[in-house]
Protein backbone atom coordinates (compact mmCIF):
# COMPACT_ATOMS: atom_id res chain seq x y z
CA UNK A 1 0.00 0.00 0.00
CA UNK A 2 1.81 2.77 -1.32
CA UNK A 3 1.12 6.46 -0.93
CA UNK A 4 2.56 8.61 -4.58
CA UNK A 5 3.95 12.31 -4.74
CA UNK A 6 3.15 14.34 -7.46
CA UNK A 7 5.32 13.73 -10.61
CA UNK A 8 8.55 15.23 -10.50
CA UNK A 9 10.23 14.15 -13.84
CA UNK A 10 9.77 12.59 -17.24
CA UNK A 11 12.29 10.21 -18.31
CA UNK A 12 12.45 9.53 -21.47
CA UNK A 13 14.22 6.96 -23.70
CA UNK A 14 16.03 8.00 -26.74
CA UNK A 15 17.10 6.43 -29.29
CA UNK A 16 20.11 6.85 -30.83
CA UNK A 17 22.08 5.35 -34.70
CA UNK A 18 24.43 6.44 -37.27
CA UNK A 19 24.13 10.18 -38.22
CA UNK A 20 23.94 8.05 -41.78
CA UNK A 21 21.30 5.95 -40.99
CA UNK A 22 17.92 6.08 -43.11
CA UNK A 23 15.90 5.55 -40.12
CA UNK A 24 13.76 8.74 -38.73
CA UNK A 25 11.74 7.27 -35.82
CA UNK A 26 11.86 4.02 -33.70
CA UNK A 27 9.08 2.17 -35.42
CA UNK A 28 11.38 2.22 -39.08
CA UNK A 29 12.86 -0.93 -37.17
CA UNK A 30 9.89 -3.52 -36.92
CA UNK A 31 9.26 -5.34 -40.21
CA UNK A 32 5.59 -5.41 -40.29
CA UNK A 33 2.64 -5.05 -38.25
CA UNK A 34 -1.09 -6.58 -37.33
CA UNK A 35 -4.06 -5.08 -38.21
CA UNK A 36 -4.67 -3.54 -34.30
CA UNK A 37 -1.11 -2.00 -35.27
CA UNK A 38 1.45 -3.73 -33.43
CA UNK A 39 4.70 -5.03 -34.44
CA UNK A 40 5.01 -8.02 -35.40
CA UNK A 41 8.67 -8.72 -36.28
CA UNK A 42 12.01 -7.03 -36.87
CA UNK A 43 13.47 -5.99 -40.01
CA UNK A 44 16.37 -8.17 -40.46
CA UNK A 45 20.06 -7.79 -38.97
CA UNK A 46 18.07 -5.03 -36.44
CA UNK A 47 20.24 -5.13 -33.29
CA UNK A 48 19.18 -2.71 -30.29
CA UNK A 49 22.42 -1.98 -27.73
CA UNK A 50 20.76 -1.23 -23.89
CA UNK A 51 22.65 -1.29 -20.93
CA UNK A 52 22.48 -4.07 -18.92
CA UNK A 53 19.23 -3.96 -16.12
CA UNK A 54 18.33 -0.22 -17.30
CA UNK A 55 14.62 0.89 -17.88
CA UNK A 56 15.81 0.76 -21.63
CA UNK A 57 16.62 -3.13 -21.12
CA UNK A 58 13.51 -4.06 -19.64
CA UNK A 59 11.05 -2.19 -22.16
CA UNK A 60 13.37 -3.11 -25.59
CA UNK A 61 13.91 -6.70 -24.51
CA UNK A 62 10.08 -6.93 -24.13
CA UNK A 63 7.88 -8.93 -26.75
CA UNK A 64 6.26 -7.17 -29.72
CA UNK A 65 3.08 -6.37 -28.09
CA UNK A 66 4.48 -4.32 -25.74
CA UNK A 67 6.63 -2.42 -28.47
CA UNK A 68 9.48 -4.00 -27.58
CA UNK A 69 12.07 -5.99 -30.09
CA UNK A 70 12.36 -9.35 -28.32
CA UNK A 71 16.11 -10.56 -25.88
CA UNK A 72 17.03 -11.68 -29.58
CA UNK A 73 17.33 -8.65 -31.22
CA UNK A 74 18.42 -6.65 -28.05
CA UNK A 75 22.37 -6.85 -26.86
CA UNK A 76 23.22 -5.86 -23.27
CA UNK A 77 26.65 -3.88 -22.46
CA UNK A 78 27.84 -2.72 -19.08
CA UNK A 79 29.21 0.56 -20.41
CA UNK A 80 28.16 3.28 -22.58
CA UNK A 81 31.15 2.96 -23.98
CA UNK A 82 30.81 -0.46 -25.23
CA UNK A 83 27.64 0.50 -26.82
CA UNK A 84 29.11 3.35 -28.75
CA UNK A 85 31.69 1.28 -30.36
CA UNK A 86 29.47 -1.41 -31.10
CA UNK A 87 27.08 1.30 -32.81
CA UNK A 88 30.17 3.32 -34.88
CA UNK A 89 31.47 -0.59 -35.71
CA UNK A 90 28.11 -1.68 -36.91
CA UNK A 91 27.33 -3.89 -34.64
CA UNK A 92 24.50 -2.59 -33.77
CA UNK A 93 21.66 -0.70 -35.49
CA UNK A 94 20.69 1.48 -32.20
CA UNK A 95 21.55 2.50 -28.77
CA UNK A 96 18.43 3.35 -26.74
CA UNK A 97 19.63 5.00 -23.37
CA UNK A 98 18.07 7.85 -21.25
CA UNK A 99 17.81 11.24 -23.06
CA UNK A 100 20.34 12.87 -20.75
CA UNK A 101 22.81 10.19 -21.40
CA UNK A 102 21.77 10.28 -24.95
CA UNK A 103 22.47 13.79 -25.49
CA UNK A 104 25.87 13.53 -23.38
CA UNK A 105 26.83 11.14 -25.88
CA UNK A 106 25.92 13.14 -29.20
CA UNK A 107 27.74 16.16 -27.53
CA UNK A 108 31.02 13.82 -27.38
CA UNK A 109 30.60 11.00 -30.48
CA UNK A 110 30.90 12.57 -33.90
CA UNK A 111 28.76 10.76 -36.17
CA UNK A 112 25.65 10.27 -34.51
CA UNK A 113 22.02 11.58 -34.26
CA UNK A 114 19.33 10.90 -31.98
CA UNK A 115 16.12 9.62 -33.70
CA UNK A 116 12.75 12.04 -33.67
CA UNK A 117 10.90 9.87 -31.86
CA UNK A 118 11.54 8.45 -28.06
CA UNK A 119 10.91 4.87 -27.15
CA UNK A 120 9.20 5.15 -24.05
CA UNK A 121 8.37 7.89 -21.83
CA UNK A 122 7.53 7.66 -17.83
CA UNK A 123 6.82 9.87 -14.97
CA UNK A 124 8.72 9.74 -12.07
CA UNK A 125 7.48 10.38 -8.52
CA UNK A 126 7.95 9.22 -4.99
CA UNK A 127 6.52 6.36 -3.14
CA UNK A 128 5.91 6.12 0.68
CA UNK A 129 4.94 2.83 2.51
CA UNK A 130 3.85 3.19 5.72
CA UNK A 131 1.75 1.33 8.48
CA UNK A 132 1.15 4.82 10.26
CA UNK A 133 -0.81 6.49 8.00
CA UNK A 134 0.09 10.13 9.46
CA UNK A 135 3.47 9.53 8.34
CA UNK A 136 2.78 8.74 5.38
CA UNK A 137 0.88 11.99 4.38
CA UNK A 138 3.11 14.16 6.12
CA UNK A 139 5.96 12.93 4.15
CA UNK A 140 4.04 12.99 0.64
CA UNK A 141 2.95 16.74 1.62
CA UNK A 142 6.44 18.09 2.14
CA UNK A 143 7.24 15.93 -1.20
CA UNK A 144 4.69 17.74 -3.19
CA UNK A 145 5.44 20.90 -1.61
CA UNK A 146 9.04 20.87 -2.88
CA UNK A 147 7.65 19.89 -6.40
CA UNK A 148 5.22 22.82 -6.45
CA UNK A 149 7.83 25.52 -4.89
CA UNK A 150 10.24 24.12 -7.90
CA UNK A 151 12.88 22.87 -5.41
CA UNK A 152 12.81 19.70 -7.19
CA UNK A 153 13.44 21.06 -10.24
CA UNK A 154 15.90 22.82 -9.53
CA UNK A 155 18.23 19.91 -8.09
CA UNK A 156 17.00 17.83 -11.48
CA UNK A 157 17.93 20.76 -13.26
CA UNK A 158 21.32 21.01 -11.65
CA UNK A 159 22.00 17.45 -11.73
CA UNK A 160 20.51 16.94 -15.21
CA UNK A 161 21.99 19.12 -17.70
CA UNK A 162 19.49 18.12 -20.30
């Protein structure tokens, strides 16, 4: 039984290929789709580079039907790094990443471009559990007070440079 601020921040997943690449938006990838409009398969040689256990991992190693590409087309690293290289040495088709790591890496990596579209999207906010219920609201309270005074925002801000 959990107790939710108000949202704080939107983290989004971007996606991220050759500056070359013909692709404009995330759903170029997936070969075809069903007639409610979901994927269906992969074009082939597609290969999407996450790291390993991120947000990005979970969603883009997640079946079709969730808009995800399937653990076979998805390759885990355990450095940004290792991801990059594998993208500039075609190894991979994509790198999907959070936006501010995203745009870190376009600001350093000649060569590449972040796609127009992000992959997935998700508010962020802060969850109390509590068996004394008091507690509970007076902590959510002074949680949504520093969201509406923009103290949050300002520390994501500082902390966040995108």
């Amino acid at each position: 039984n959990a107790v939710f601020s108000k949202s704080y921040l939107t983290d989004t997943q971007s996606v991220i290929v050759k500056a070359t690449a013909d692709y404009a938006v995330y759903d170029d990838f997936y070969s075809e789709f069903d007639a409610d409009g979901y994927p269906t398969g992969v074009k082939e040689g597609v290969k999407i580079g996450v790291r390993k256990t991120t947000t990005a991992d979970i969603f883009a190693s997640a079946g079709f039907k969730e808009w995800g590409f399937g653990q076979a087309n998805v390759k885990e690293f355990t450095t940004n790094d290792e991801m990059v290289n594998a993208l500039k040495n075609d190894e991979l088709t994509a790198i999907i990443t959070d936006d501010a790591v995203a745009r870190e890496i376009i600001d350093n990596v000649s060569g590449l471009k972040i796609l127009e579209s992000s992959f997935y999207s998700a508010e962020y906010s802060v969850a109390v559990v509590s068996e004394d219920k008091e507690k509970q609201d007076d902590i959510i309270a002074a949680v949504n007070e520093l969201v509406d005074d923009g103290t949050i925002k300002a520390i994501v801000d500082k902390y966040m440079q995108y």
